[in-house]
Protein backbone atom coordinates (compact mmCIF):
# COMPACT_ATOMS: atom_id res chain seq x y z
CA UNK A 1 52.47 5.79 -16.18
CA UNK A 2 49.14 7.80 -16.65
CA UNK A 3 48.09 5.07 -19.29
CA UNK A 4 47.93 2.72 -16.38
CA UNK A 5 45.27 5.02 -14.44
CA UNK A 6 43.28 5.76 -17.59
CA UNK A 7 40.54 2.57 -16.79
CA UNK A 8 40.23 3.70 -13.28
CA UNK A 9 39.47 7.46 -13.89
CA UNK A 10 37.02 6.69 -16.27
CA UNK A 11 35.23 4.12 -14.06
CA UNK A 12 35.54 6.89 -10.87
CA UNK A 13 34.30 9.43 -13.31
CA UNK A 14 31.25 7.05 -14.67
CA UNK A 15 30.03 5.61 -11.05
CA UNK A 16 30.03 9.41 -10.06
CA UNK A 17 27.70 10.14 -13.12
CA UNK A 18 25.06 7.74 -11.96
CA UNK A 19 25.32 8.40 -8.71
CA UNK A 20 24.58 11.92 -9.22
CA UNK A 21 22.00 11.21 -11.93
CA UNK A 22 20.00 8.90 -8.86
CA UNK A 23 20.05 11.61 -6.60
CA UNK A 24 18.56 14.07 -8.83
CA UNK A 25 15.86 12.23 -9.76
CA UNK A 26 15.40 11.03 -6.14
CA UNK A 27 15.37 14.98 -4.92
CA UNK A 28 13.05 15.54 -8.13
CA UNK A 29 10.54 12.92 -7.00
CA UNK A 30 9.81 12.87 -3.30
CA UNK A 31 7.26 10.56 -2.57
CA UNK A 32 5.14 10.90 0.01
CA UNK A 33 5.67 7.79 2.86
CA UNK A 34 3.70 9.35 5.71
CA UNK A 35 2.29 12.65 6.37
CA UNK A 36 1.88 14.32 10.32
CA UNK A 37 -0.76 16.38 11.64
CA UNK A 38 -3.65 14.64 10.33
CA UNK A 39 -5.54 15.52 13.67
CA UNK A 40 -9.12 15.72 12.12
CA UNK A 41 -8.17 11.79 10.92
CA UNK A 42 -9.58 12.46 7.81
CA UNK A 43 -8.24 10.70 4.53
CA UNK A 44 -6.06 12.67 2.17
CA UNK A 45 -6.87 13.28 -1.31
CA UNK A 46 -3.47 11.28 -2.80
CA UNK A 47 -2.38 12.10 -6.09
CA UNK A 48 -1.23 9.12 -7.96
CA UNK A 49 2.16 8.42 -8.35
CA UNK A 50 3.31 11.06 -5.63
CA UNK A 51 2.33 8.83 -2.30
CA UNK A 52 4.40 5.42 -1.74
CA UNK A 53 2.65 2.15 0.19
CA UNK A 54 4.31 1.81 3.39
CA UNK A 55 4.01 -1.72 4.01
CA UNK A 56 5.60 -2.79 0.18
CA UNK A 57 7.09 0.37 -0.70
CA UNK A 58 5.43 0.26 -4.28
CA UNK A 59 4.30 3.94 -5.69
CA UNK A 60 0.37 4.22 -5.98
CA UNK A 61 -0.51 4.39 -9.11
CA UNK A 62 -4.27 3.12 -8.69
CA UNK A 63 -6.58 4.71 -6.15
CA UNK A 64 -9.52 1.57 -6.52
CA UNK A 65 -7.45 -0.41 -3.63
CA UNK A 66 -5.83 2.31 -1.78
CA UNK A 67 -5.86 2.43 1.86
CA UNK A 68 -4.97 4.98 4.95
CA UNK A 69 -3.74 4.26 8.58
CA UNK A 70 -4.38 6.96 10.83
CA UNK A 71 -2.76 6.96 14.30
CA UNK A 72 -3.76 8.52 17.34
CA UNK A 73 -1.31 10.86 16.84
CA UNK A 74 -2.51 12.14 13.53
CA UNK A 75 0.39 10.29 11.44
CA UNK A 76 -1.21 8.37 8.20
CA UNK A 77 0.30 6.06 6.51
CA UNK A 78 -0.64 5.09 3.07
CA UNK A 79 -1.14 1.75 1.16
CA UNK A 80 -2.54 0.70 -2.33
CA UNK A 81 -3.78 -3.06 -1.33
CA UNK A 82 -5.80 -3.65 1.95
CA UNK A 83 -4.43 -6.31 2.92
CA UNK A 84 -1.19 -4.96 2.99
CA UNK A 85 -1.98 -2.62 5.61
CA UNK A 86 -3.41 -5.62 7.46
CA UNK A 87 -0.02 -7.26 7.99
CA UNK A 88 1.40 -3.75 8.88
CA UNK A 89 -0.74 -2.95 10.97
CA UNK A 90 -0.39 -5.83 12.91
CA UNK A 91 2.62 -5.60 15.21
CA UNK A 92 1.47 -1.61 16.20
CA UNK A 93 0.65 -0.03 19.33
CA UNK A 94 -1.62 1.84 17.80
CA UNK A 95 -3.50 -0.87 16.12
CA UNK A 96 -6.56 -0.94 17.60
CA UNK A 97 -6.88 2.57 18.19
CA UNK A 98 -6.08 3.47 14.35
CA UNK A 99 -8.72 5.19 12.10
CA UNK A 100 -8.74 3.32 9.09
CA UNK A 101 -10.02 4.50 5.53
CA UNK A 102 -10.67 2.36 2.57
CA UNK A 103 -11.87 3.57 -0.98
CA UNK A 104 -15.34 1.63 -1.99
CA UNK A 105 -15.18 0.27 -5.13
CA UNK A 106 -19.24 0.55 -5.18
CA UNK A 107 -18.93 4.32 -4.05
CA UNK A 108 -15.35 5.58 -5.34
CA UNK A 109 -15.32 7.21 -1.96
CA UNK A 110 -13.54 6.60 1.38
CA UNK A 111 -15.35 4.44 3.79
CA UNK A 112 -14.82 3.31 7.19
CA UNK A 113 -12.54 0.34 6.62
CA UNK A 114 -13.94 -1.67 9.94
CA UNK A 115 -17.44 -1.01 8.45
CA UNK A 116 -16.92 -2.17 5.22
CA UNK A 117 -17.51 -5.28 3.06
CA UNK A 118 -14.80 -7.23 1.27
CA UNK A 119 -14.93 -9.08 -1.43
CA UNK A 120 -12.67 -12.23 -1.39
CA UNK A 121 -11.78 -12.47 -5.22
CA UNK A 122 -11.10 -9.01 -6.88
CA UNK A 123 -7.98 -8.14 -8.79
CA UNK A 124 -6.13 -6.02 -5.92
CA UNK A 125 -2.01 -4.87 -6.69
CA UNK A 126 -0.21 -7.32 -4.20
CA UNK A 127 -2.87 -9.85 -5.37
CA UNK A 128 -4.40 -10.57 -1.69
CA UNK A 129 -8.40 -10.27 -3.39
CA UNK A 130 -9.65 -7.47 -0.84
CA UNK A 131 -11.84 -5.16 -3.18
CA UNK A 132 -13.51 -3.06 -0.41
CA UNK A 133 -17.02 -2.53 -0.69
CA UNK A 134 -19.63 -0.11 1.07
CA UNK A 135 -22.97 -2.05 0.31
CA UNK A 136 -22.72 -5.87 0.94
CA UNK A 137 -22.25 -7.51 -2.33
CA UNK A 138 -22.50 -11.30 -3.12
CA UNK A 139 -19.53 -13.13 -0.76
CA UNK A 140 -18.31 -10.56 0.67
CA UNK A 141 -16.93 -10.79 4.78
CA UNK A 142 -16.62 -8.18 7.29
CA UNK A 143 -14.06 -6.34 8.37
CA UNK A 144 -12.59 -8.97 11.28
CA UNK A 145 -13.52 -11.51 8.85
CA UNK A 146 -10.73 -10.11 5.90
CA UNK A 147 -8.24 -9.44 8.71
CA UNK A 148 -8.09 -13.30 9.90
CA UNK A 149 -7.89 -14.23 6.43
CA UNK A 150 -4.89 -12.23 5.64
CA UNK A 151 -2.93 -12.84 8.42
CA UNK A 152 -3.71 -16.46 8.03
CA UNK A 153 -2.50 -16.17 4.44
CA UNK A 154 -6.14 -17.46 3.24
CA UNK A 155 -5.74 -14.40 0.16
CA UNK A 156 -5.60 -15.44 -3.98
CA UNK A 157 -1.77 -15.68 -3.45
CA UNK A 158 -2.66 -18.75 -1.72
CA UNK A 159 -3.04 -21.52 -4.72
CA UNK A 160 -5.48 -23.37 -2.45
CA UNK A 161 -7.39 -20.65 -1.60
CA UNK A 162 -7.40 -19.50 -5.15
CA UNK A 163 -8.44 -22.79 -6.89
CA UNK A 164 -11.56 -22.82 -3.86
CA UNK A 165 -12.90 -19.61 -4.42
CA UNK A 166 -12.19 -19.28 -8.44
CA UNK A 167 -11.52 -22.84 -9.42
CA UNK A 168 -8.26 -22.29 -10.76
């Protein structure tokens, strides 16, 4: 009779393995999705792999594309492509309101996001092509100028977009 309930301990016994095995590593990890009190609105220094992009829920491993979304409130939100936090951004009260700080790529520091340049072809995680920029460099677009692009899907994920502005 115990024979028969053999398979089905040792399944029950393996499933509770891994499940305890995911929530260590889960309670080991804790990645950072938003942080509260930021009421100077200043950017965070992030330490890479710690923080987690809140619009694709990818760990930031890179800092040259990485991106913060201040709210009135002093919650920030964290991102490692601009133009993902473009299409988050987008259905927010807050939106317009929102401190926004990109890292340069000229400048390796954070800039003003709605003062900065963008190019339209750089290697960026999600692939969208939004390297920010402090000084103008050759093609680059403004601020309101990226953010129509990306919600109108215009980005190098777009294979007519990308075949315009690389040729391929």
């Amino acid at each position: 009779m115990i024979k028969k309930f053999i398979p089905l301990i040792v399944v029950v016994a393996l499933v509770a393995l891994i499940v305890s095995v995911f929530l260590m590593l889960a309670s080991k990890k804790q990645m950072i999705v938003i942080k509260e009190h930021n009421l100077k609105k200043l950017p965070y220094e992030l330490v890479l792999n710690k923080y987690q992009d809140s619009d694709c829920g990818m760990v930031i491993d890179d800092l040259r594309d990485v991106s913060q979304v201040v709210s009135p409130s002093g919650k920030t939100w964290f991102f490692h492509d601009h133009g993902g936090f473009i299409k988050w951004l987008e259905d927010k009260t807050f939106r317009d309101e929102a401190v926004i700080w990109v890292m340069s790529r000229d400048t390796k520091q954070y800039i003003d996001a709605k003062a900065a340049f963008y190019s339209l072809t750089d290697e960026t995680p999600m692939g969208y092509g939004f390297g920010a920029y402090e000084q103008k460099v050759n093609g680059s677009v403004d601020f309101d100028t990226m953010r129509l692009r990306m919600l109108r899907g215009e980005t190098l994920n777009n294979p007519h977009i990308r075949k315009k502005l690389l040729g391929k």
